[in-house]
PDB file of N, CA and C in Angstrom:
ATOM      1  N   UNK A   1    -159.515  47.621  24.994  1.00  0.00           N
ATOM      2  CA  UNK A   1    -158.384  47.960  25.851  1.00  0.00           C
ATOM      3  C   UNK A   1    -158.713  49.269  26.569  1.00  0.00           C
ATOM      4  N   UNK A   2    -159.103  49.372  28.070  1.00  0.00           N
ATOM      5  CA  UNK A   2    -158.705  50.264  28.576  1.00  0.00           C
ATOM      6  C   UNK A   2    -157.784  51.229  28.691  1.00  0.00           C
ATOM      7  N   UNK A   3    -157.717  52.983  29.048  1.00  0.00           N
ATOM      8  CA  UNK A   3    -156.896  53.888  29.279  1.00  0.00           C
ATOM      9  C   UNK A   3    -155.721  53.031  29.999  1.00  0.00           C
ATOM     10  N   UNK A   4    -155.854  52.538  31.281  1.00  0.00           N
ATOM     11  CA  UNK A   4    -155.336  52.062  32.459  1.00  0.00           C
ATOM     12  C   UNK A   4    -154.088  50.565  31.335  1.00  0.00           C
ATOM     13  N   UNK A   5    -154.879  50.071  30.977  1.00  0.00           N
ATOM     14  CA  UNK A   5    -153.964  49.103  30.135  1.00  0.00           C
ATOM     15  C   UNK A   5    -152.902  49.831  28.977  1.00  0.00           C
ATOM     16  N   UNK A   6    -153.722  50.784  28.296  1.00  0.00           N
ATOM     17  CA  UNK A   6    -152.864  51.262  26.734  1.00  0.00           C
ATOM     18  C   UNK A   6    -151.751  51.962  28.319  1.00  0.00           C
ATOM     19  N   UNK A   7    -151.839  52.819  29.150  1.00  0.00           N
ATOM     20  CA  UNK A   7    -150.650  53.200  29.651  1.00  0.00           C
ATOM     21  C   UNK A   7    -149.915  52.217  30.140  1.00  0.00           C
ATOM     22  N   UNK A   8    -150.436  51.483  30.497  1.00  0.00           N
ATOM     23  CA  UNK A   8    -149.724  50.105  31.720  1.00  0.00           C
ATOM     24  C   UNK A   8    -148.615  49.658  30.765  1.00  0.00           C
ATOM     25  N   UNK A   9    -149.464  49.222  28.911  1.00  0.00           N
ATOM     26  CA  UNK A   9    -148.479  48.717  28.080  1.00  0.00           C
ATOM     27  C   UNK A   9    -147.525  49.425  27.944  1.00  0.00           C
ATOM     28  N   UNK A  10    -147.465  51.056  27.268  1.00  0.00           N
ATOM     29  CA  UNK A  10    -147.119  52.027  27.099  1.00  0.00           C
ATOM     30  C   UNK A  10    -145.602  51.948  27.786  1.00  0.00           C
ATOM     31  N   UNK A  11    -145.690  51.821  29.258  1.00  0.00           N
ATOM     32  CA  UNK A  11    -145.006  51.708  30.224  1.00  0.00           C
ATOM     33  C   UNK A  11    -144.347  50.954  30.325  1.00  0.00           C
ATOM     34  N   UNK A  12    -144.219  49.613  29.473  1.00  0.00           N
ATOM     35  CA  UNK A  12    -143.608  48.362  29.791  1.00  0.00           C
ATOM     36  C   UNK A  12    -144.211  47.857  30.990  1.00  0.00           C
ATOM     37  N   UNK A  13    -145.407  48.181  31.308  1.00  0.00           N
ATOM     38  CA  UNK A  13    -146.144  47.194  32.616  1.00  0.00           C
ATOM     39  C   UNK A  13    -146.827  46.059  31.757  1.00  0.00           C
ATOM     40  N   UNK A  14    -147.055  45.059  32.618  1.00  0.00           N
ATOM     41  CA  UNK A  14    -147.865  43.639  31.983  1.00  0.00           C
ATOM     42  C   UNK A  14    -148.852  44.069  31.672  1.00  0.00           C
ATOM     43  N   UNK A  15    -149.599  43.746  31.088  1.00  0.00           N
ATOM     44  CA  UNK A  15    -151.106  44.090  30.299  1.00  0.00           C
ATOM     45  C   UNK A  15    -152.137  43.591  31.799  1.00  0.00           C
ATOM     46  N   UNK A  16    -152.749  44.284  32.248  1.00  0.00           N
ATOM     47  CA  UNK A  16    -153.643  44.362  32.909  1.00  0.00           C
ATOM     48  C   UNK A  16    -153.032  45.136  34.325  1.00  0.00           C
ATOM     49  N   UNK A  17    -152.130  45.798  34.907  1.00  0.00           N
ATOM     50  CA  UNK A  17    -152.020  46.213  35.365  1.00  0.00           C
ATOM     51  C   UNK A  17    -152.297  47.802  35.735  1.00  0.00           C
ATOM     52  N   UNK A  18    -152.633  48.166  37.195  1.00  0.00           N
ATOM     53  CA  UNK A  18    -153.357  49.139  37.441  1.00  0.00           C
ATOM     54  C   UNK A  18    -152.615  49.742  38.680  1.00  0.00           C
ATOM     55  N   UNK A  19    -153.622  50.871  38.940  1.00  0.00           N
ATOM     56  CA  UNK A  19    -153.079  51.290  39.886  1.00  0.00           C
ATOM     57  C   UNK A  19    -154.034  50.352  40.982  1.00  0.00           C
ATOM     58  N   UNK A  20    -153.653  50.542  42.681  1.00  0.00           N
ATOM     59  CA  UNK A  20    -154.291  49.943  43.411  1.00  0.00           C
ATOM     60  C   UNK A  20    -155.785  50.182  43.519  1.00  0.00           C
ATOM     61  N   UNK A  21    -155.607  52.357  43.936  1.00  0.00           N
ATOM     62  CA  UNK A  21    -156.974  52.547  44.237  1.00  0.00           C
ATOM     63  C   UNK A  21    -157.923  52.204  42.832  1.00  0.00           C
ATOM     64  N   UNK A  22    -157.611  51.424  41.357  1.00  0.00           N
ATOM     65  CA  UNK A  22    -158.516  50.986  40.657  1.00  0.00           C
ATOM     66  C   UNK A  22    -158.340  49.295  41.013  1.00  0.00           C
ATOM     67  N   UNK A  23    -158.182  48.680  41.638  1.00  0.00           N
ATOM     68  CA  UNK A  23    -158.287  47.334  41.744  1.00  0.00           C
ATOM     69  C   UNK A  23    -159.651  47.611  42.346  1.00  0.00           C
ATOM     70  N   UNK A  24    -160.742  46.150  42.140  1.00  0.00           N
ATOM     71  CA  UNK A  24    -161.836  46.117  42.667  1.00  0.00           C
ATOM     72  C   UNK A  24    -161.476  45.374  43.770  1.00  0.00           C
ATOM     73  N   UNK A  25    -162.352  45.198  45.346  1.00  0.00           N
ATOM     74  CA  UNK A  25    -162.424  44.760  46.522  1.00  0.00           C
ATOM     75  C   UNK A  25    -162.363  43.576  46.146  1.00  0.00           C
ATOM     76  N   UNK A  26    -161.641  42.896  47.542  1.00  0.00           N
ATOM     77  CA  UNK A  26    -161.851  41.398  47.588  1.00  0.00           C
ATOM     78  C   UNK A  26    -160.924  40.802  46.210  1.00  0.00           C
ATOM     79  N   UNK A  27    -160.270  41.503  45.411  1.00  0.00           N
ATOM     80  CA  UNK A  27    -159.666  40.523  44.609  1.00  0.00           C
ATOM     81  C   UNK A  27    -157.940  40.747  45.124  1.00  0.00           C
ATOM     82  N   UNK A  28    -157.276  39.366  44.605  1.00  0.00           N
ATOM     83  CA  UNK A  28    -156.084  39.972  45.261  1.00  0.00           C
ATOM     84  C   UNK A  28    -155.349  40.125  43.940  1.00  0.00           C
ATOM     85  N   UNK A  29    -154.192  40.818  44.454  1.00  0.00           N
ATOM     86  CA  UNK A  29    -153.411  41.624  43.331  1.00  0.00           C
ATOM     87  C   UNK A  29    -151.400  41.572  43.783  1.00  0.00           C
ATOM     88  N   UNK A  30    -150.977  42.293  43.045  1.00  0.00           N
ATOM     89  CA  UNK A  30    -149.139  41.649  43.176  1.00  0.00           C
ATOM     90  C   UNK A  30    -148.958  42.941  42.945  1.00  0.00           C
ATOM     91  N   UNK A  31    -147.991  43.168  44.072  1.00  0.00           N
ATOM     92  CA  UNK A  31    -147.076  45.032  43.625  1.00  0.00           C
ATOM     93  C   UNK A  31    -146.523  44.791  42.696  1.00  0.00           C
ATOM     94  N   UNK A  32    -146.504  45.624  41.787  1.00  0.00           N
ATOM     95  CA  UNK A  32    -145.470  45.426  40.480  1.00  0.00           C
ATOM     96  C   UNK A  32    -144.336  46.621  40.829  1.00  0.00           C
ATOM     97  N   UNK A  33    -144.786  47.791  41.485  1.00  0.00           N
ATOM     98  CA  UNK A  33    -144.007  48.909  41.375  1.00  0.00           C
ATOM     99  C   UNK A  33    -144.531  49.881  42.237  1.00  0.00           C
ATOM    100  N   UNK A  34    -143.871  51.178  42.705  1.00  0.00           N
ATOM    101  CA  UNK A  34    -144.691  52.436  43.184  1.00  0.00           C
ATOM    102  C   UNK A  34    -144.289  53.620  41.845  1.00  0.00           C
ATOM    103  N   UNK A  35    -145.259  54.753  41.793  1.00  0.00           N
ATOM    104  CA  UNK A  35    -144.468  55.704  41.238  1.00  0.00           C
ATOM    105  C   UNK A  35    -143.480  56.260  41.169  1.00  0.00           C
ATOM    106  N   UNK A  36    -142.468  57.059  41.041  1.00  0.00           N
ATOM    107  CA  UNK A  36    -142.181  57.963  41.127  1.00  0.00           C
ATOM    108  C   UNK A  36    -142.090  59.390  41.431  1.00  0.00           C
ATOM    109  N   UNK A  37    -142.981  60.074  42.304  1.00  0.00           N
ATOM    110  CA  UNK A  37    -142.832  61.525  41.476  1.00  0.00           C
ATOM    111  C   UNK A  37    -141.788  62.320  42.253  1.00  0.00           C
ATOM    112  N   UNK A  38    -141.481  63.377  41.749  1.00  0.00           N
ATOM    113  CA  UNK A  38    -140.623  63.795  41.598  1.00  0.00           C
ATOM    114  C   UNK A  38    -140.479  65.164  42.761  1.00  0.00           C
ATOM    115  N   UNK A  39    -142.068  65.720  42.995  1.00  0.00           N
ATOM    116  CA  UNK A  39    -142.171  66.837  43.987  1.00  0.00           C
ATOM    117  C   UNK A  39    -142.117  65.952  45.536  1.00  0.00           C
ATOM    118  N   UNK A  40    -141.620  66.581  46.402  1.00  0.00           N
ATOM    119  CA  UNK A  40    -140.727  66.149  48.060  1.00  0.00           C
ATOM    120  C   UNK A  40    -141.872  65.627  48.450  1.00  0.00           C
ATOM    121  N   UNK A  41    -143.223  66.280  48.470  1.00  0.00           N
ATOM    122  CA  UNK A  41    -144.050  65.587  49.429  1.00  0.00           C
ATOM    123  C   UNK A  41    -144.867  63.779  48.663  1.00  0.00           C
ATOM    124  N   UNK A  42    -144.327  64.140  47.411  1.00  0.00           N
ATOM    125  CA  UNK A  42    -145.172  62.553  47.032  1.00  0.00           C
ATOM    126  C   UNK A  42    -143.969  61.528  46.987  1.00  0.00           C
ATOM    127  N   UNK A  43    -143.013  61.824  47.073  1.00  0.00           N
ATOM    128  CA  UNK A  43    -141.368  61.147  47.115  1.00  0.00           C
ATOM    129  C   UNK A  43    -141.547  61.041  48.295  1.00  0.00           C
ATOM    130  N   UNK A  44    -141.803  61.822  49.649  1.00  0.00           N
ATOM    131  CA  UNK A  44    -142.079  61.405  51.053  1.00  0.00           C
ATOM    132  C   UNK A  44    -143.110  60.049  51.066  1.00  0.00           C
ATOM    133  N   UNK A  45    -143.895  60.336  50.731  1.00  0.00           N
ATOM    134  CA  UNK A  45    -145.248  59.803  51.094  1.00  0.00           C
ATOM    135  C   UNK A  45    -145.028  58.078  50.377  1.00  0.00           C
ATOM    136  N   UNK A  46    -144.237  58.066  49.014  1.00  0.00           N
ATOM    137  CA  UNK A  46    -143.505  56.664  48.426  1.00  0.00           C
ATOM    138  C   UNK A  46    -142.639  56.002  49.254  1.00  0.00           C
ATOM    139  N   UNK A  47    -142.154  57.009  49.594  1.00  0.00           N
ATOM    140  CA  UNK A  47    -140.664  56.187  50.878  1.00  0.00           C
ATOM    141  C   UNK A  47    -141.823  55.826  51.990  1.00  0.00           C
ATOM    142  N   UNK A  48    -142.463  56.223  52.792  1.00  0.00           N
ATOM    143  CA  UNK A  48    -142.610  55.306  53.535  1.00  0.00           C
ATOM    144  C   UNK A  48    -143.943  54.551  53.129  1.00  0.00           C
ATOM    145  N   UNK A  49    -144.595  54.698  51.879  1.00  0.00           N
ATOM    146  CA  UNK A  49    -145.495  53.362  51.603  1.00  0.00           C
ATOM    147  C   UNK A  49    -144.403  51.880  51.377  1.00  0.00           C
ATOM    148  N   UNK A  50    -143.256  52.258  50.942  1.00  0.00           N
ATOM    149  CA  UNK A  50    -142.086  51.492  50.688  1.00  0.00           C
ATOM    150  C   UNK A  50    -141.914  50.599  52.074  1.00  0.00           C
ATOM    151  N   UNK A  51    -141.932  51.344  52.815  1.00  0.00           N
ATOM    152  CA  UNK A  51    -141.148  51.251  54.128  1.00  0.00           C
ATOM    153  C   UNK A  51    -142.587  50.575  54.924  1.00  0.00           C
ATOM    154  N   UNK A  52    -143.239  50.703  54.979  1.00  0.00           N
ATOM    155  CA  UNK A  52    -144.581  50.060  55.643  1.00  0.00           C
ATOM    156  C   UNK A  52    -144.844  48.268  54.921  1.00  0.00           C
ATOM    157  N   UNK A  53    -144.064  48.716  54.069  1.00  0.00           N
ATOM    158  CA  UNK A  53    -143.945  47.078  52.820  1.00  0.00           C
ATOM    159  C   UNK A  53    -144.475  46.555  51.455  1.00  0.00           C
ATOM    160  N   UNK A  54    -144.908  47.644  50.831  1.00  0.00           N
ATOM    161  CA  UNK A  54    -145.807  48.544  49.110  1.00  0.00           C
ATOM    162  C   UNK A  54    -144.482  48.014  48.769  1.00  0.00           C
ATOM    163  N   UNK A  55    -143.802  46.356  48.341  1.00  0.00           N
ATOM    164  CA  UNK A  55    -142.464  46.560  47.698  1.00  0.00           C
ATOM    165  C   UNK A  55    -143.187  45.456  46.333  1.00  0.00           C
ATOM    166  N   UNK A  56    -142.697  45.442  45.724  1.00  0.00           N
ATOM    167  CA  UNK A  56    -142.620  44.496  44.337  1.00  0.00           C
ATOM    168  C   UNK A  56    -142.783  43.283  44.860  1.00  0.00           C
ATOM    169  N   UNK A  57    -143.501  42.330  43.964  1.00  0.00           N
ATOM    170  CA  UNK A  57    -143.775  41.041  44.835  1.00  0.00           C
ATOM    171  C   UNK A  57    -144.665  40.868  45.799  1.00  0.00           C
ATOM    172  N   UNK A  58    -144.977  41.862  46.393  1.00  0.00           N
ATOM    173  CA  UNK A  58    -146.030  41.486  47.825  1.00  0.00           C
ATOM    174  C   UNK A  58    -147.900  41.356  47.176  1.00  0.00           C
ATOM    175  N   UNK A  59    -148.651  40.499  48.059  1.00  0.00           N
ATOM    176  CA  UNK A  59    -149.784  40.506  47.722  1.00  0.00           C
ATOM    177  C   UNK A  59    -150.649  41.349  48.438  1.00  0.00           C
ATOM    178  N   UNK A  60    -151.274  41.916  48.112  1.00  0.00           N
ATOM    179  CA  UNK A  60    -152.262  42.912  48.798  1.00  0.00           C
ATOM    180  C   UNK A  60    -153.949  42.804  48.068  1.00  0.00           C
ATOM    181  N   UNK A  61    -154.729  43.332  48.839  1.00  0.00           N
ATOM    182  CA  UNK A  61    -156.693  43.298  48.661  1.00  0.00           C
ATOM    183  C   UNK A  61    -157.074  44.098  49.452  1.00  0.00           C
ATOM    184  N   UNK A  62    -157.815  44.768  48.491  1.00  0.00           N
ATOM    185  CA  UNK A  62    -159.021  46.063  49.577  1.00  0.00           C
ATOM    186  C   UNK A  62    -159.523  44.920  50.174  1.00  0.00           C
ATOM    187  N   UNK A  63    -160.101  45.002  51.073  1.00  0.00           N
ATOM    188  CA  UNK A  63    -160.427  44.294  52.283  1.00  0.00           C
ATOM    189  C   UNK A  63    -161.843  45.293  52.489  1.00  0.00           C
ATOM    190  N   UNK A  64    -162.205  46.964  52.233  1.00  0.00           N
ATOM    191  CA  UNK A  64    -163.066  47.444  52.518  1.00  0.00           C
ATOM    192  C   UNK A  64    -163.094  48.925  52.088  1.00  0.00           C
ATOM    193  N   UNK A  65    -163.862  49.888  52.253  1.00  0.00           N
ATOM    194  CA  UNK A  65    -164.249  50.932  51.273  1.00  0.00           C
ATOM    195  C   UNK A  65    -164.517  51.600  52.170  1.00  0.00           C
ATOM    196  N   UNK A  66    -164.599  52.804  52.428  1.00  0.00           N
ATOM    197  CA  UNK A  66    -165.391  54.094  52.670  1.00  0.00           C
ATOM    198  C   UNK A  66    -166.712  54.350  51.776  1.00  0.00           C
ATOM    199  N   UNK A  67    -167.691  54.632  52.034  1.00  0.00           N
ATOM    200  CA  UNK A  67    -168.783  55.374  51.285  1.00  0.00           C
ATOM    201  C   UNK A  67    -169.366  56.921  51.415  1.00  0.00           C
ATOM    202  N   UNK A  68    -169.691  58.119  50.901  1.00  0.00           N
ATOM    203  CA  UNK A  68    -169.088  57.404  49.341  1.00  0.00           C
ATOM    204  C   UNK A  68    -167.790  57.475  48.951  1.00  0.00           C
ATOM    205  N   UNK A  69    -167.829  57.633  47.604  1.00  0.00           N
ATOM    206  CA  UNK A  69    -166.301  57.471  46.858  1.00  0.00           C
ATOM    207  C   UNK A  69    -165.280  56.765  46.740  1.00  0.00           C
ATOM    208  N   UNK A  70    -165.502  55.429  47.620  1.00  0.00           N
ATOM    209  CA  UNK A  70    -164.991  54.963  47.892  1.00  0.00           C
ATOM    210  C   UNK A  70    -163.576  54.800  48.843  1.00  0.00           C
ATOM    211  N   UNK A  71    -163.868  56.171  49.853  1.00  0.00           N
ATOM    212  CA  UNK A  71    -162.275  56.569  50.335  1.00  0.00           C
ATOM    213  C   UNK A  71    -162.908  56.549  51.898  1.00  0.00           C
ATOM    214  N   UNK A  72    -161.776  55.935  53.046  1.00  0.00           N
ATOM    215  CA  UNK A  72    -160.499  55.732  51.758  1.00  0.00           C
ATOM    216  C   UNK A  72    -160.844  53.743  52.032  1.00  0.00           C
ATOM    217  N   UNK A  73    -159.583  53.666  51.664  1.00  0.00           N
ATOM    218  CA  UNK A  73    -159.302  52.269  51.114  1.00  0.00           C
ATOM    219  C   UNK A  73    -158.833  51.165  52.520  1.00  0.00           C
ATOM    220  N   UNK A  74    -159.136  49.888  52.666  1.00  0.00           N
ATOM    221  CA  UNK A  74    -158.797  49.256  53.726  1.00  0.00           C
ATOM    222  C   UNK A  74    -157.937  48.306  52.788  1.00  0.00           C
ATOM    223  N   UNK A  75    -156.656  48.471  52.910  1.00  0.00           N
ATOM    224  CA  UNK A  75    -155.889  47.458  51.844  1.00  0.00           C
ATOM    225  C   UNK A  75    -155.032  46.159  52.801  1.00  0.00           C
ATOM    226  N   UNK A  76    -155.470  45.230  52.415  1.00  0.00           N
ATOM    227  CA  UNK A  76    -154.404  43.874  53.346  1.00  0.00           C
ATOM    228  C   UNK A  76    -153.451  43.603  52.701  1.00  0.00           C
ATOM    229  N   UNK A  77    -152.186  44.107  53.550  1.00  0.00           N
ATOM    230  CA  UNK A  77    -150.918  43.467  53.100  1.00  0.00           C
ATOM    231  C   UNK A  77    -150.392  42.336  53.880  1.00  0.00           C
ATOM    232  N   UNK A  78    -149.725  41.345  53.640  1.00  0.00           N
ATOM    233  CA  UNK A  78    -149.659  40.378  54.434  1.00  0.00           C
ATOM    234  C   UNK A  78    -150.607  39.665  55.567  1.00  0.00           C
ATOM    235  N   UNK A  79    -150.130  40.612  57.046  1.00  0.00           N
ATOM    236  CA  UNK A  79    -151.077  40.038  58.085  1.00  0.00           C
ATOM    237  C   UNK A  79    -151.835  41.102  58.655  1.00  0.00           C
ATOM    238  N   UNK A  80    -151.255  42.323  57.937  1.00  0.00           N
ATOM    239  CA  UNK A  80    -151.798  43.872  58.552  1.00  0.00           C
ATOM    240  C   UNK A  80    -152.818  44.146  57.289  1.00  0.00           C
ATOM    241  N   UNK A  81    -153.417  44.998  57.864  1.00  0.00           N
ATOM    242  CA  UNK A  81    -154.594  45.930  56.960  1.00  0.00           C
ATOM    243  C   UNK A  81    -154.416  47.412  57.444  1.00  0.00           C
ATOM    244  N   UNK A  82    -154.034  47.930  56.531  1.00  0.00           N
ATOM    245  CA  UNK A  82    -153.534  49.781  56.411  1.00  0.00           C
ATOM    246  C   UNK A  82    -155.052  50.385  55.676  1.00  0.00           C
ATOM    247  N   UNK A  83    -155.260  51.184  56.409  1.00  0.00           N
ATOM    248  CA  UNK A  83    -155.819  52.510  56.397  1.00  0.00           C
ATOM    249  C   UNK A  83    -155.163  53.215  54.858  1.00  0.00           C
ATOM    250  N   UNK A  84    -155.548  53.171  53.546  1.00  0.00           N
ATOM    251  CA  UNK A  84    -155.082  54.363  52.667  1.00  0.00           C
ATOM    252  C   UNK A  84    -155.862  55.568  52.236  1.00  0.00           C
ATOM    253  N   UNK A  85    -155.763  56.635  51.963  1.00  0.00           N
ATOM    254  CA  UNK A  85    -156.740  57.225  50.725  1.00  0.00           C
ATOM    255  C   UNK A  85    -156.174  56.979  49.441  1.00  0.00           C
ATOM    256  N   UNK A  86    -157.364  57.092  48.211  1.00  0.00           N
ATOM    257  CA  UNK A  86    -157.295  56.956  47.428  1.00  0.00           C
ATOM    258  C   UNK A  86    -156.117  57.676  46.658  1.00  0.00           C
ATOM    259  N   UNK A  87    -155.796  58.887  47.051  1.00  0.00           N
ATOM    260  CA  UNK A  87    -154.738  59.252  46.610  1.00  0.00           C
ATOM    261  C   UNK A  87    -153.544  58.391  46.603  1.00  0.00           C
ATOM    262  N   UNK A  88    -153.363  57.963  47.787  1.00  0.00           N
ATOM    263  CA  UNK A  88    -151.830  57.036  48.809  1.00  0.00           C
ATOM    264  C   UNK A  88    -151.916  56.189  47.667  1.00  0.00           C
ATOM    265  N   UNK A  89    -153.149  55.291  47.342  1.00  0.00           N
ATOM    266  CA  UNK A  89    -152.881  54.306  46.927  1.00  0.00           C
ATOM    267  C   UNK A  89    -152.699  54.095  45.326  1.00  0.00           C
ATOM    268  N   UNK A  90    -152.941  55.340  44.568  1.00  0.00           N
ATOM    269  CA  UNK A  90    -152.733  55.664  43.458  1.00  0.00           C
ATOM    270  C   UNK A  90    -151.318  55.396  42.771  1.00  0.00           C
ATOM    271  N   UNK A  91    -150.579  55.466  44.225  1.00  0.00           N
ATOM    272  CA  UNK A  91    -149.094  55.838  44.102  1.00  0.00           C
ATOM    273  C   UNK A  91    -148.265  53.816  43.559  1.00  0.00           C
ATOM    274  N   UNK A  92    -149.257  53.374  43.752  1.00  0.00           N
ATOM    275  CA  UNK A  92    -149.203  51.546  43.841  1.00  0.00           C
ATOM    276  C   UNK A  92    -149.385  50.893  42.562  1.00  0.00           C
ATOM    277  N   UNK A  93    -148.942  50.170  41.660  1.00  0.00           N
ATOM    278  CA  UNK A  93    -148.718  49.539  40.568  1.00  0.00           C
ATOM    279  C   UNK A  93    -149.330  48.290  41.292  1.00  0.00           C
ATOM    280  N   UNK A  94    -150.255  47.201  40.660  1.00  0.00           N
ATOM    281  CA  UNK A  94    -150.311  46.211  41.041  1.00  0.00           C
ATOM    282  C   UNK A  94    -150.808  45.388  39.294  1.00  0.00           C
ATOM    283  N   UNK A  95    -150.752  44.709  39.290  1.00  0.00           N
ATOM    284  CA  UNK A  95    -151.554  43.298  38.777  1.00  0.00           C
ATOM    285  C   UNK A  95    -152.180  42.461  39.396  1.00  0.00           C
ATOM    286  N   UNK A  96    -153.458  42.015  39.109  1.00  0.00           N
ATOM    287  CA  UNK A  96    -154.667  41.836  39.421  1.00  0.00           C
ATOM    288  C   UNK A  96    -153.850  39.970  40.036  1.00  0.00           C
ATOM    289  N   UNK A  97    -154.133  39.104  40.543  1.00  0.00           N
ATOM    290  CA  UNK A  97    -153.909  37.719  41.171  1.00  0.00           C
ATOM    291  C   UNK A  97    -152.191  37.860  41.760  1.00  0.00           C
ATOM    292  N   UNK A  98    -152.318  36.773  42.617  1.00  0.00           N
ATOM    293  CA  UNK A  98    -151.039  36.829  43.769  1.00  0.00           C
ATOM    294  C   UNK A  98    -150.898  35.555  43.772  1.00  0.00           C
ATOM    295  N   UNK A  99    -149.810  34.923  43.914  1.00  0.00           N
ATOM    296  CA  UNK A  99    -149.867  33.284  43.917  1.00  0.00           C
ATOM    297  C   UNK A  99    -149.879  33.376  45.786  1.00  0.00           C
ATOM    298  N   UNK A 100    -149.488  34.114  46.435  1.00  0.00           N
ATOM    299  CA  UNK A 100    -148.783  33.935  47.477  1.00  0.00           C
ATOM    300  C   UNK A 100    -149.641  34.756  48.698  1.00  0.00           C
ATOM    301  N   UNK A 101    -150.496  34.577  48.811  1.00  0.00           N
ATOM    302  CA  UNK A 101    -151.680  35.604  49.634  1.00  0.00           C
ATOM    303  C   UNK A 101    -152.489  34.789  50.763  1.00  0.00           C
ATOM    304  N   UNK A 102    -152.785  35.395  52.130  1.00  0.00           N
ATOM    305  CA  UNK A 102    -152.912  34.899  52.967  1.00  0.00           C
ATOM    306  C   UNK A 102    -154.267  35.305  53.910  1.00  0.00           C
TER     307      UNK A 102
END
């Protein structure tokens, strides 16, 4: 069991759930949730990943990478593909398969 899982459980998240920027490319994955936090500028930065469409239910896939470090992140939501950094996307709860992905 991974760190990423013992918290996910910890949390009452499903067992295999992660954050986004740890999903690997090309696989698709299901919002489960965004964070929380609590200081104005990462509560900004949630509202409008919210608002761009980061909602529960949606399917999303890195689509592509930056090198190195992988940043930032080319993530497909629906029919769009957003620009994130790794930070942004930290902020993203997902589980790994989507029934509903396009």
């Amino acid at each position: 069991m991974t760190t990423t899982t013992i918290a996910a459980s910890a949390a009452g998240m499903p067992t295999g759930a992660m954050s986004l920027d740890n999903l690997p490319s090309h696989q698709w994955a299901t919002v489960l949730d965004l964070e929380r936090p609590t200081d104005t500028d990462g509560h900004d930065l949630v509202l409008r990943l919210t608002e761009i469409g980061f909602v529960p239910g949606e399917a999303v896939r890195i689509v592509a990478s930056g090198v190195p470090g992988r940043e930032p992140l080319a993530v497909r939501l629906g029919h769009t593909t957003f620009a994130l950094r790794r930070y942004e996307a930290a902020f993203i709860r997902v589980t790994p398969g989507a029934e509903h992905h396009g």
